[in-house]
C-alpha atoms as a PDB file:
ATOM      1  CA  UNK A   1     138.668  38.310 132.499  1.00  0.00           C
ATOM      2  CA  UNK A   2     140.512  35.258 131.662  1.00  0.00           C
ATOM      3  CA  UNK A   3     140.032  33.538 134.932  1.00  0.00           C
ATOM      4  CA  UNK A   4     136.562  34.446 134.925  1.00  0.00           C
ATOM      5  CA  UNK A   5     135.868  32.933 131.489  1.00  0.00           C
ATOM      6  CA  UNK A   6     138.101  29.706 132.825  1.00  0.00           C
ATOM      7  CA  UNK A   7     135.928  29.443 136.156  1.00  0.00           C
ATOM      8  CA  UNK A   8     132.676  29.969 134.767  1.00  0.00           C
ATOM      9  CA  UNK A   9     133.629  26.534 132.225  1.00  0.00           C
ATOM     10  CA  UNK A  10     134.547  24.659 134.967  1.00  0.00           C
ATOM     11  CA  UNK A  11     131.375  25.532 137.092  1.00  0.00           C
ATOM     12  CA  UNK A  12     129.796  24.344 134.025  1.00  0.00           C
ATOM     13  CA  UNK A  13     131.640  21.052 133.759  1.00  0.00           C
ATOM     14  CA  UNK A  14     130.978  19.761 136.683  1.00  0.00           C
ATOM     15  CA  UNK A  15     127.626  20.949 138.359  1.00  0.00           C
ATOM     16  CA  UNK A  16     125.466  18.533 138.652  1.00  0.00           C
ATOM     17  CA  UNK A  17     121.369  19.701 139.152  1.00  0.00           C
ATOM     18  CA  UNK A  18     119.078  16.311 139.615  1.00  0.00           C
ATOM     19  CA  UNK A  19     116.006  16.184 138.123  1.00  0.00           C
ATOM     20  CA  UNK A  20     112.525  14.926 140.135  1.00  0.00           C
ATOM     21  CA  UNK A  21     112.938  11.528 138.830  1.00  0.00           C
ATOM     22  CA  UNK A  22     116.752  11.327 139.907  1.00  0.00           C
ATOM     23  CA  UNK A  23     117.182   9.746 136.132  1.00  0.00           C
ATOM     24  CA  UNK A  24     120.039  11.226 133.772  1.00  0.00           C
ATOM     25  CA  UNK A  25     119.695  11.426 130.412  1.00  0.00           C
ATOM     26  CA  UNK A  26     122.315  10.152 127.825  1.00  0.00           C
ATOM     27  CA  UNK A  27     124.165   7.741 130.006  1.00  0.00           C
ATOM     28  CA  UNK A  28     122.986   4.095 128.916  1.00  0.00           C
ATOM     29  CA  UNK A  29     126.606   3.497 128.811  1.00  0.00           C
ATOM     30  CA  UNK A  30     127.155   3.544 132.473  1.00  0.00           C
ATOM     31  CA  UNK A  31     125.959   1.634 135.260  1.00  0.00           C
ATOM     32  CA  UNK A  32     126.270   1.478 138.933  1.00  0.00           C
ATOM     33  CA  UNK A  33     127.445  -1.326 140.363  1.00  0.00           C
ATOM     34  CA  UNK A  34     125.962  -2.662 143.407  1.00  0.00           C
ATOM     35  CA  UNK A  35     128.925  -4.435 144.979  1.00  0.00           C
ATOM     36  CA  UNK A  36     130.621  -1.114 145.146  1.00  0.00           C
ATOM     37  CA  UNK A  37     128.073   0.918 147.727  1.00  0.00           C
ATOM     38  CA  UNK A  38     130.216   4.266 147.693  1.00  0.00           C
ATOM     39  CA  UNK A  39     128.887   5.491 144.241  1.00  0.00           C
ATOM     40  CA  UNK A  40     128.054   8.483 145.925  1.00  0.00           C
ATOM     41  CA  UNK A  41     131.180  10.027 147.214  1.00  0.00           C
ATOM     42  CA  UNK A  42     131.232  12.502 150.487  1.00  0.00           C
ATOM     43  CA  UNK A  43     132.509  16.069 150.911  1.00  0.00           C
ATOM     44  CA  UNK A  44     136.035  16.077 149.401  1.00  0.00           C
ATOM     45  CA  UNK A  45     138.688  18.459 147.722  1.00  0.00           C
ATOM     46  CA  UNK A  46     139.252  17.834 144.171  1.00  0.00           C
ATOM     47  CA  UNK A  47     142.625  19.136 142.130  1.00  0.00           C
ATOM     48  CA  UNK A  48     141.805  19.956 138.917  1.00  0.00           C
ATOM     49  CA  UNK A  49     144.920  21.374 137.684  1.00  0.00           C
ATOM     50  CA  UNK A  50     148.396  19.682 139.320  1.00  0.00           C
ATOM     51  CA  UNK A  51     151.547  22.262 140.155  1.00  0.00           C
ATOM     52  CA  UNK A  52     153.319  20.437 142.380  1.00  0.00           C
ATOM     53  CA  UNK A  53     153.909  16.511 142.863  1.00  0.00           C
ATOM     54  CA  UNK A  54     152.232  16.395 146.443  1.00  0.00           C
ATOM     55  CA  UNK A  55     149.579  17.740 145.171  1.00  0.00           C
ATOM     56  CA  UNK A  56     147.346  14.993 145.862  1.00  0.00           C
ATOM     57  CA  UNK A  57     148.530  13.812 148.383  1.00  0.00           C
ATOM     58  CA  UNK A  58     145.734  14.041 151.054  1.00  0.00           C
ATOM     59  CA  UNK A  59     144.390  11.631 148.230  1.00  0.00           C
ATOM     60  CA  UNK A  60     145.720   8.786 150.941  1.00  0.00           C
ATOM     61  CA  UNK A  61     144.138   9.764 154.484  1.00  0.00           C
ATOM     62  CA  UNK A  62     141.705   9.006 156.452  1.00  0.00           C
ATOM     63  CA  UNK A  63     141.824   5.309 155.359  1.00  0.00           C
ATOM     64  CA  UNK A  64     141.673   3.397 158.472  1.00  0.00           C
ATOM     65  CA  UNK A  65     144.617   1.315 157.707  1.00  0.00           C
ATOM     66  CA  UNK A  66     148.053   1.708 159.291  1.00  0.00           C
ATOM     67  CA  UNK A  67     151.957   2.498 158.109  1.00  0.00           C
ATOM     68  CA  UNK A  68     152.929  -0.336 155.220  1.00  0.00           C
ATOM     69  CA  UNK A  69     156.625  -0.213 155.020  1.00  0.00           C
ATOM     70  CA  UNK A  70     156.317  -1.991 152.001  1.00  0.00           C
ATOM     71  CA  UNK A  71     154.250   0.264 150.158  1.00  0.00           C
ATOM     72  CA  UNK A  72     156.934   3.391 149.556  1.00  0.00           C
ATOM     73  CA  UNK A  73     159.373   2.889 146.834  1.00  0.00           C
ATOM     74  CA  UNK A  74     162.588   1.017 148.159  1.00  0.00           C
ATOM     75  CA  UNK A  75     165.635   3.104 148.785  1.00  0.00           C
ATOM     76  CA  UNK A  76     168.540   0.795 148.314  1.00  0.00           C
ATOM     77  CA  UNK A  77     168.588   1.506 144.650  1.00  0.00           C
ATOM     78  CA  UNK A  78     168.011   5.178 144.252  1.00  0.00           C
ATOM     79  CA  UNK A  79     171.799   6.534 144.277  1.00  0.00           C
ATOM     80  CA  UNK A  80     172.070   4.394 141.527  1.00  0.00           C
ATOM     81  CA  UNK A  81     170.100   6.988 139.194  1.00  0.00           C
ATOM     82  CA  UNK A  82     172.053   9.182 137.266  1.00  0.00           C
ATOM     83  CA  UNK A  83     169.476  10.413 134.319  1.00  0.00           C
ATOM     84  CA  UNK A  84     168.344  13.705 134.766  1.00  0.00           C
ATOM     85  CA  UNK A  85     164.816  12.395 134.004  1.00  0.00           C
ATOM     86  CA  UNK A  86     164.643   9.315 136.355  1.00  0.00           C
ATOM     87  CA  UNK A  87     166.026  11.429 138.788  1.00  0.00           C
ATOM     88  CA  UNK A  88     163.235  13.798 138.238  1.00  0.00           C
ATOM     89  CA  UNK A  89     160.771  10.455 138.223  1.00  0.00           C
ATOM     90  CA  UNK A  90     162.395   9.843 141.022  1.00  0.00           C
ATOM     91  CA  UNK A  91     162.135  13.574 143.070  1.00  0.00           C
ATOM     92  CA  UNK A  92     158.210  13.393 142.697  1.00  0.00           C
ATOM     93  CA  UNK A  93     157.826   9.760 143.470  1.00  0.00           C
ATOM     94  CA  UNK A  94     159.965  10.319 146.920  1.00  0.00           C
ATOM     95  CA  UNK A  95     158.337  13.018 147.603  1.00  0.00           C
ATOM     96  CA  UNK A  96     155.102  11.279 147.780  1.00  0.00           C
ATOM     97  CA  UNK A  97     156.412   8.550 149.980  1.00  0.00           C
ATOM     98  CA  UNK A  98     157.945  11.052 152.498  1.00  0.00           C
ATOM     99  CA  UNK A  99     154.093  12.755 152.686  1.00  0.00           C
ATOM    100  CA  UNK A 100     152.695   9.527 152.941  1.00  0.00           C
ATOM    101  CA  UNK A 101     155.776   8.507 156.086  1.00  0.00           C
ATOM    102  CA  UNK A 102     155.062  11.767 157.495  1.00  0.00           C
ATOM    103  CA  UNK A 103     150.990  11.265 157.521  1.00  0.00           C
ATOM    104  CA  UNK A 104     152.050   8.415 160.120  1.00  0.00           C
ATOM    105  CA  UNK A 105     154.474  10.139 162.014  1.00  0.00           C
ATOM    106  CA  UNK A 106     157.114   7.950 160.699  1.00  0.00           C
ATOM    107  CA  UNK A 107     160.183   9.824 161.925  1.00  0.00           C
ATOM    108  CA  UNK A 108     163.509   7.700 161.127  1.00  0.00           C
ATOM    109  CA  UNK A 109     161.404   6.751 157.490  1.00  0.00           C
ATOM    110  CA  UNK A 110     160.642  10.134 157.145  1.00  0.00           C
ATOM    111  CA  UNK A 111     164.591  10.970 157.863  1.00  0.00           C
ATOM    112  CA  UNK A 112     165.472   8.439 155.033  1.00  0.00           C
ATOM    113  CA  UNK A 113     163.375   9.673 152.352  1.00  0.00           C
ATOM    114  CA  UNK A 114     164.007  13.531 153.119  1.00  0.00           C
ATOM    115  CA  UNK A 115     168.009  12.384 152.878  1.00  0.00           C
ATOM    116  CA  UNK A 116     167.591  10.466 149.608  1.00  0.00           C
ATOM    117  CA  UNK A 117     165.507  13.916 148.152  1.00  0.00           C
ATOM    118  CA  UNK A 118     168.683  15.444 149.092  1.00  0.00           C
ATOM    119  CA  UNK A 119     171.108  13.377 147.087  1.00  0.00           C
ATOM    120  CA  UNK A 120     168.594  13.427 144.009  1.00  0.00           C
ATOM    121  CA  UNK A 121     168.359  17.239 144.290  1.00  0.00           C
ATOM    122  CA  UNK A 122     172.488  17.244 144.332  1.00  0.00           C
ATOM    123  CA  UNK A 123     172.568  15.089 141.274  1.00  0.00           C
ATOM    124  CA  UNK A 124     170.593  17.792 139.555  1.00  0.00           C
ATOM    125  CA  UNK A 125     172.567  20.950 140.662  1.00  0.00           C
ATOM    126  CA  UNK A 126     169.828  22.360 142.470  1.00  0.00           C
ATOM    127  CA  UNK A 127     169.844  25.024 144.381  1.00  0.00           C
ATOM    128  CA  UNK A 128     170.884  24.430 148.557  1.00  0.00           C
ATOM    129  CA  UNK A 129     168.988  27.387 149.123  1.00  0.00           C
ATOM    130  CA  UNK A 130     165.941  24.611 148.703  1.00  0.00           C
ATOM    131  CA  UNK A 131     166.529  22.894 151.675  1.00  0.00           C
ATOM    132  CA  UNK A 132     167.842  25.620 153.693  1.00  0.00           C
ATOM    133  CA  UNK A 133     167.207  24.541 157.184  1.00  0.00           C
ATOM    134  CA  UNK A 134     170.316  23.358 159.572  1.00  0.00           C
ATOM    135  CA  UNK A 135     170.364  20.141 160.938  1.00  0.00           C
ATOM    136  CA  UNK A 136     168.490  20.619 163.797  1.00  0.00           C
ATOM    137  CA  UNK A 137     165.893  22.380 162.418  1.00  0.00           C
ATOM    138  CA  UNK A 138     165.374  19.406 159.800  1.00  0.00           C
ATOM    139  CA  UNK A 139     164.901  16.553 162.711  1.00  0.00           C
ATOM    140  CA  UNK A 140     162.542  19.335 164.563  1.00  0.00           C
ATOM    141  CA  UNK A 141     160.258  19.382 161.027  1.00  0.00           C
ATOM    142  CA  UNK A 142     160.517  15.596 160.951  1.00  0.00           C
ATOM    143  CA  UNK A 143     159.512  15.048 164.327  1.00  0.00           C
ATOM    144  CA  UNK A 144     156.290  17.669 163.721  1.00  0.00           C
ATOM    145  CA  UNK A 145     154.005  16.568 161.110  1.00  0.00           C
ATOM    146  CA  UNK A 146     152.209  19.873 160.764  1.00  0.00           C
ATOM    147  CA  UNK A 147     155.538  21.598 160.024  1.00  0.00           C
ATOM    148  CA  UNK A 148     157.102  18.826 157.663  1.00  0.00           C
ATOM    149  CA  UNK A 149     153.955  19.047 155.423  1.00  0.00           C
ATOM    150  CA  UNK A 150     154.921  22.763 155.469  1.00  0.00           C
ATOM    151  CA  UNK A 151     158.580  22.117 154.360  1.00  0.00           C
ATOM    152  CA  UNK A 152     157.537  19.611 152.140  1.00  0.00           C
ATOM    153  CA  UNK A 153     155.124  21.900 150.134  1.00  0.00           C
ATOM    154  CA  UNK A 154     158.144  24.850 150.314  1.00  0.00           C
ATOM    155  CA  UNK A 155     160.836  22.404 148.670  1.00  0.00           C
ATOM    156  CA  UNK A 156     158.415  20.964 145.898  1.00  0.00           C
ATOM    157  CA  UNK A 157     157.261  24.449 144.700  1.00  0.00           C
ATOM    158  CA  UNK A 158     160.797  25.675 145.073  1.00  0.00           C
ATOM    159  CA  UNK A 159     161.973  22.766 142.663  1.00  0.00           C
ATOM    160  CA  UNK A 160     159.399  23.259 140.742  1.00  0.00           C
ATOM    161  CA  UNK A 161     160.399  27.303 140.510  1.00  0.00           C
ATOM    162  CA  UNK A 162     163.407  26.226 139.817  1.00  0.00           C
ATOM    163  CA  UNK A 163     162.530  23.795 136.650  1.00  0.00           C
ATOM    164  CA  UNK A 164     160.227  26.747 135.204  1.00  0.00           C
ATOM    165  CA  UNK A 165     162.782  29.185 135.052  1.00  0.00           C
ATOM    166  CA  UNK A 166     165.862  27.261 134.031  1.00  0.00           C
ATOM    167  CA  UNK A 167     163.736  25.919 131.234  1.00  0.00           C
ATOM    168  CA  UNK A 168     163.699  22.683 132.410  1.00  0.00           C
ATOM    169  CA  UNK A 169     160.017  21.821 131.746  1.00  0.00           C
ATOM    170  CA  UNK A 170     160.406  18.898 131.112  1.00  0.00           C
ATOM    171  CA  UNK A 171     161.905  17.748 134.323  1.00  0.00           C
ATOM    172  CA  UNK A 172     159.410  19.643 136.133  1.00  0.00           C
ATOM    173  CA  UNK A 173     156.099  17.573 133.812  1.00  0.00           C
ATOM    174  CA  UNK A 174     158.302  14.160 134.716  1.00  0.00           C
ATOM    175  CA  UNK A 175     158.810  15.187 138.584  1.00  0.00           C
ATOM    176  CA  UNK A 176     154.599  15.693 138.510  1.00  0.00           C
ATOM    177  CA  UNK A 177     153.850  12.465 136.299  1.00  0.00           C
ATOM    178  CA  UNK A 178     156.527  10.624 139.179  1.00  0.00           C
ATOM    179  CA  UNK A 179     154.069  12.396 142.006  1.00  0.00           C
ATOM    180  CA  UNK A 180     150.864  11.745 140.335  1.00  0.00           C
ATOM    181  CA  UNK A 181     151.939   8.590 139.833  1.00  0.00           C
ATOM    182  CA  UNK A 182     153.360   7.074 143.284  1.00  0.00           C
ATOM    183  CA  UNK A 183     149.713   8.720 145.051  1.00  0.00           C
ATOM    184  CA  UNK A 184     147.408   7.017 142.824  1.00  0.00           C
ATOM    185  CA  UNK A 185     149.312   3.310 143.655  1.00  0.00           C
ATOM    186  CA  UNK A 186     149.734   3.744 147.157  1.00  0.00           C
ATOM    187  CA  UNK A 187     146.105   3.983 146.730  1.00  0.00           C
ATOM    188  CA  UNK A 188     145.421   1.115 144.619  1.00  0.00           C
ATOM    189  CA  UNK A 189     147.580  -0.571 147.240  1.00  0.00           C
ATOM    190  CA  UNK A 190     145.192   0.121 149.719  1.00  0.00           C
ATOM    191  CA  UNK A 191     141.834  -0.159 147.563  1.00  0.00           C
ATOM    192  CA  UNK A 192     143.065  -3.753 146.489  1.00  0.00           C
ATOM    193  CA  UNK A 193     145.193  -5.236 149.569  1.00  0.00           C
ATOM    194  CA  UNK A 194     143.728  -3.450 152.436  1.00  0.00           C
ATOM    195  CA  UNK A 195     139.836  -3.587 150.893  1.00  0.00           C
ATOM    196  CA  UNK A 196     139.045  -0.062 151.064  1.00  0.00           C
ATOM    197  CA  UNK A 197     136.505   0.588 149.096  1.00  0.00           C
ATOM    198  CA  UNK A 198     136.005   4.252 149.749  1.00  0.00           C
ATOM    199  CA  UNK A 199     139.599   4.416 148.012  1.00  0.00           C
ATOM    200  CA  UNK A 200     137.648   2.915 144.690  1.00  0.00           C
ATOM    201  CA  UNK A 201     135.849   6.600 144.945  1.00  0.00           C
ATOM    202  CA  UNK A 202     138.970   8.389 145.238  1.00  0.00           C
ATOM    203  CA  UNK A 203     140.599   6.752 142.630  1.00  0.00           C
ATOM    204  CA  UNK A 204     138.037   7.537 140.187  1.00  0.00           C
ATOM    205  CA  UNK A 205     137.366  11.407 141.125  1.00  0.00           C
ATOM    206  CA  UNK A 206     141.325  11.786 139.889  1.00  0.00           C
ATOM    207  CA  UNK A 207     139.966  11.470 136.690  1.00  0.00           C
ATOM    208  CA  UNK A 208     140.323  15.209 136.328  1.00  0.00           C
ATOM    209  CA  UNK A 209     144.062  15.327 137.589  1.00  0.00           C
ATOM    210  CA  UNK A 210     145.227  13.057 135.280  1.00  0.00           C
ATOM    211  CA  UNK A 211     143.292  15.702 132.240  1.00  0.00           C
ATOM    212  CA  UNK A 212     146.145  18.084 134.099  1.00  0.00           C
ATOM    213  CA  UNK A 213     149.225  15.711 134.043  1.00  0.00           C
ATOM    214  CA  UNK A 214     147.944  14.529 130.519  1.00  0.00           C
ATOM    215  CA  UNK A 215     147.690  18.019 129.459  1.00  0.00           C
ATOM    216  CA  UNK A 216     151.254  19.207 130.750  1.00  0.00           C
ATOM    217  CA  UNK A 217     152.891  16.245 129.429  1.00  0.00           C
ATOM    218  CA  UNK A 218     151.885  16.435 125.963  1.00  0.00           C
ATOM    219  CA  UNK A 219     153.363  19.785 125.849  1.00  0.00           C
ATOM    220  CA  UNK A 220     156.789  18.436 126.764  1.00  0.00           C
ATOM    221  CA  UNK A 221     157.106  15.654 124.143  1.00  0.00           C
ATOM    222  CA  UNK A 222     160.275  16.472 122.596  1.00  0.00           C
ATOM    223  CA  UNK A 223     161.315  14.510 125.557  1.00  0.00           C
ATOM    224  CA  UNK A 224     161.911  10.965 125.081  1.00  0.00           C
ATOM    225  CA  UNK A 225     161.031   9.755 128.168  1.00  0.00           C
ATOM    226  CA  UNK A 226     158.026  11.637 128.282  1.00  0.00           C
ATOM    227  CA  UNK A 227     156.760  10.064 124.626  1.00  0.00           C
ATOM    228  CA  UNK A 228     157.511   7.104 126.529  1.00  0.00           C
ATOM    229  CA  UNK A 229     155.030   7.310 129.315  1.00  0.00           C
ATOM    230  CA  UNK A 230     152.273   9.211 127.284  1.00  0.00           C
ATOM    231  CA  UNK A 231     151.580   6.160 125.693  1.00  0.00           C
ATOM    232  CA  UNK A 232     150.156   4.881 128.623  1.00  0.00           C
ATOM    233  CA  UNK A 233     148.767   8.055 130.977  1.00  0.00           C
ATOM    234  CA  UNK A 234     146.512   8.288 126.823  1.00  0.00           C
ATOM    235  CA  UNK A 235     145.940   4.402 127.775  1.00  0.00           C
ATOM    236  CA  UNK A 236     144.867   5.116 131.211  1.00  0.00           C
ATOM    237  CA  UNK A 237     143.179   8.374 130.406  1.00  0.00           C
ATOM    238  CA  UNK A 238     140.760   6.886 128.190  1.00  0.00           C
ATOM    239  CA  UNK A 239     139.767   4.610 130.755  1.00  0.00           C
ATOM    240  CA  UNK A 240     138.468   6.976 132.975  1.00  0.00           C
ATOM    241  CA  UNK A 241     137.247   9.155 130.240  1.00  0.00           C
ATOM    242  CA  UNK A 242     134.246   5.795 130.372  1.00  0.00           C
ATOM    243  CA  UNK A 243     134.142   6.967 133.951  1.00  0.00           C
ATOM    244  CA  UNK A 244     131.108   9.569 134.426  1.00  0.00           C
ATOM    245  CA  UNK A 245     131.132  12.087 137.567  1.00  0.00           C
ATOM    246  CA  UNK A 246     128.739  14.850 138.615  1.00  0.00           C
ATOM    247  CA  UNK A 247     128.332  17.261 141.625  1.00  0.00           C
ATOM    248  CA  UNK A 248     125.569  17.937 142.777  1.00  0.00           C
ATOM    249  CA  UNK A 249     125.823  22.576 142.506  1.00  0.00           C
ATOM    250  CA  UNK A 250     124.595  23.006 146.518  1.00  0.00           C
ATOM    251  CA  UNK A 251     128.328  23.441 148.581  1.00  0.00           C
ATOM    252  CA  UNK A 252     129.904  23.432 145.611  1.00  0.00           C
ATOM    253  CA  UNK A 253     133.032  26.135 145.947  1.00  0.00           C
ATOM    254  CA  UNK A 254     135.781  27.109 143.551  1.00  0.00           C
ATOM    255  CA  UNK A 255     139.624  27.740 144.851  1.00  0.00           C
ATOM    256  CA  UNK A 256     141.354  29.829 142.247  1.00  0.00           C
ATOM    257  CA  UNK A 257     144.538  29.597 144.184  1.00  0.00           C
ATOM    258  CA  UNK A 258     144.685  26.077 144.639  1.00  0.00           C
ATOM    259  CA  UNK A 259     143.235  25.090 141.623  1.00  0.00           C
ATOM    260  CA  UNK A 260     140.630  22.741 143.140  1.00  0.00           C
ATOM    261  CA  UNK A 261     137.252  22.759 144.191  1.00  0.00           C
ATOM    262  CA  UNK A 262     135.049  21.416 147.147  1.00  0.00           C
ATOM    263  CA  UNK A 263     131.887  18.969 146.030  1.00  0.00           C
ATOM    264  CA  UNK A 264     129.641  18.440 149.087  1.00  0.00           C
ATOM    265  CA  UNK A 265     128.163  15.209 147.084  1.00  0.00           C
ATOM    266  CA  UNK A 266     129.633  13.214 144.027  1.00  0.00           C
ATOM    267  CA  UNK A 267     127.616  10.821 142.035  1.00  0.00           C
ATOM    268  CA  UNK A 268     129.929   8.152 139.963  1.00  0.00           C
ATOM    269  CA  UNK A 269     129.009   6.299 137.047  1.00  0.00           C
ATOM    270  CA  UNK A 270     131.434   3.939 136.134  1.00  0.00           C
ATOM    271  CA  UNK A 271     131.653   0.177 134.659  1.00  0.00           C
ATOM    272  CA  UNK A 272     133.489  -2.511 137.399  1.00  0.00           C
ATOM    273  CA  UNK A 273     136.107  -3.556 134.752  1.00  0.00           C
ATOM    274  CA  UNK A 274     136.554   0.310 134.220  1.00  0.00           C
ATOM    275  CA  UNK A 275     138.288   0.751 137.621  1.00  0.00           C
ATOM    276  CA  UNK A 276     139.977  -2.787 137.789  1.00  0.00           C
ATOM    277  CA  UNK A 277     141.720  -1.724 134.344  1.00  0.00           C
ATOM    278  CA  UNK A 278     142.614   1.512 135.606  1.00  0.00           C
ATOM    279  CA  UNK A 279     144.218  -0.194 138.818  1.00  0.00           C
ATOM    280  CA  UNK A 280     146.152  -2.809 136.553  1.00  0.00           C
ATOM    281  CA  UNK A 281     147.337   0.099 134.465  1.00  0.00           C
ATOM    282  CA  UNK A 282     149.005   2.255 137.225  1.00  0.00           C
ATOM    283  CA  UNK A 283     150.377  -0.897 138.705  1.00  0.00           C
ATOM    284  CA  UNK A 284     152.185  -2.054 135.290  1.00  0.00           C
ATOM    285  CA  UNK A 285     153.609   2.273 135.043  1.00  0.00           C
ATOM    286  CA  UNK A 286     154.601   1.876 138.382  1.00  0.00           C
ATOM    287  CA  UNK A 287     156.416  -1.411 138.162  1.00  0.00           C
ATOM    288  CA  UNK A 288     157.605   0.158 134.167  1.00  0.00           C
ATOM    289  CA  UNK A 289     159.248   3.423 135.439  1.00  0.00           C
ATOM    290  CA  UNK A 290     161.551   1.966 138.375  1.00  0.00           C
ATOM    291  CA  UNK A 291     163.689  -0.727 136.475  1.00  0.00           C
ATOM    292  CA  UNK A 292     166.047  -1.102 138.690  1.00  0.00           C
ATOM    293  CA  UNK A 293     164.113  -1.402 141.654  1.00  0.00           C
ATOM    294  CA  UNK A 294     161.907  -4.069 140.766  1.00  0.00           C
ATOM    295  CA  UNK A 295     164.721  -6.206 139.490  1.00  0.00           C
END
């Protein structure tokens, strides 16, 4: 009953039904912008409730650009780490860069990142049984992309199993704010250095992931270093809270199980300066929550 009460708001939320004139009513405070011509954004998936730090991962393909080594987060520095909670920083913002390696079929930087989730894992007594393939199995995932993803997805939820029932929630919130995180600036990398402008789109329309990190966060504030970021994910959030998005309700589809839904059309509202200070804002976390490697 639950679920169905919780779908039928979200149907709700975002539904979009366009009247004869194509006018909306009540938003004088947004305005399209003609420089950016993707205000209408295409089929897409759209997580609205995060559960693992990959989650949005796919947030990054199809972008036309190549492998930029020097987009992932540098390695030299990670065995460095020895706080539980930068390690689990750390855990989701790896992660991220060994989906976004693998996406290119990056073998020997996929190899490097999968070995440094290793270490991290170590550092935090987790379970072996998480990465429970032998050695040859490991370089036969990292050669095939299809089964990496796979292994990928099976180690974050399993880390993420293990957070939730050792108590560890916070951890498991700082591993997702580290994932979150690391996919939204590769993607202002590539909306800002590599002039995608279909990546402007996406990085609006994760307006309602960030209500999910935002939402799991505050719960674990007895944390220090999560009072620490919340500052700015409220700083960033009401940023894109001056960000309007509809869908339109034809091909629009619910998936309960992944906790996302498929829009056939999005139409963004949004002020320029809106999504230039939400770009400056996950550049400044970024460069905030890895002090050592950005010395």
């Amino acid at each position: 009953m639950l679920r169905q009460v919780f779908r039928a708001i979200i149907l709700s939320f975002f539904l979009y039904a366009c009247n004869p004139s194509g006018s909306q009513s009540g938003e004088t405070d947004f305005i399209f912008d003609p420089e950016y011509p993707s205000s209408f954004a295409q089929d897409g998936e759209i997580i609205y409730a995060l559960k693992i730090p990959t989650d949005i991962v796919s947030f990054f393909e199809e972008t036309g650009t190549g492998f930029d080594p020097e987009i992932s987060c540098p390695l030299e520095k990670i065995p460095l780490y020895e706080n539980p909670e930068h390690i689990a920083l750390l855990l989701g913002i790896l992660g991220v860069d060994l989906s976004y390696c693998t996406l290119f079929e990056r073998v020997n930087e996929s190899a490097e990142y999968y070995f440094h989730i290793e270490l991290l894992a170590d550092k935090l007594d987790l379970p072996r049984e998480i990465f429970e393939d032998s050695p040859g199995e490991q370089r036969s995932n990292l050669e095939n992309p299809d089964s990496l993803k796979n292994q990928i997805y099976e180690i974050y939820t399993e880390m993420d199993n293990h957070f939730q029932e050792s108590e560890q929630l916070s951890l498991a919130s700082l591993s997702l704010l580290g994932g979150w995180l690391e996919t939204m600036y590769i993607g202002v990398v590539i909306y800002k250095d590599k002039n995608v402008l279909e990546m402007g789109n996406r990085i609006l329309q994760q307006k309602y992931s960030l209500n999910s990190l935002s939402g799991i966060l505050a719960n674990q504030q007895e944390s220090l270093m999560v009072r620490r970021y919340m500052h700015t994910v409220n700083k960033l959030k009401e940023v894109y809270d001056e960000v309007d998005i509809r869908y339109e309700s034809e091909g629009f589809e619910m998936d309960d199980n992944e906790q996302a839904f498929h829009a056939s059309v999005a139409e963004i509202s949004y002020k320029p300066e809106s999504l230039e200070e939400i770009c400056r804002i996950i550049l400044q976390l970024r460069a905030d929550m890895l002090p050592m490697i950005n010395r």
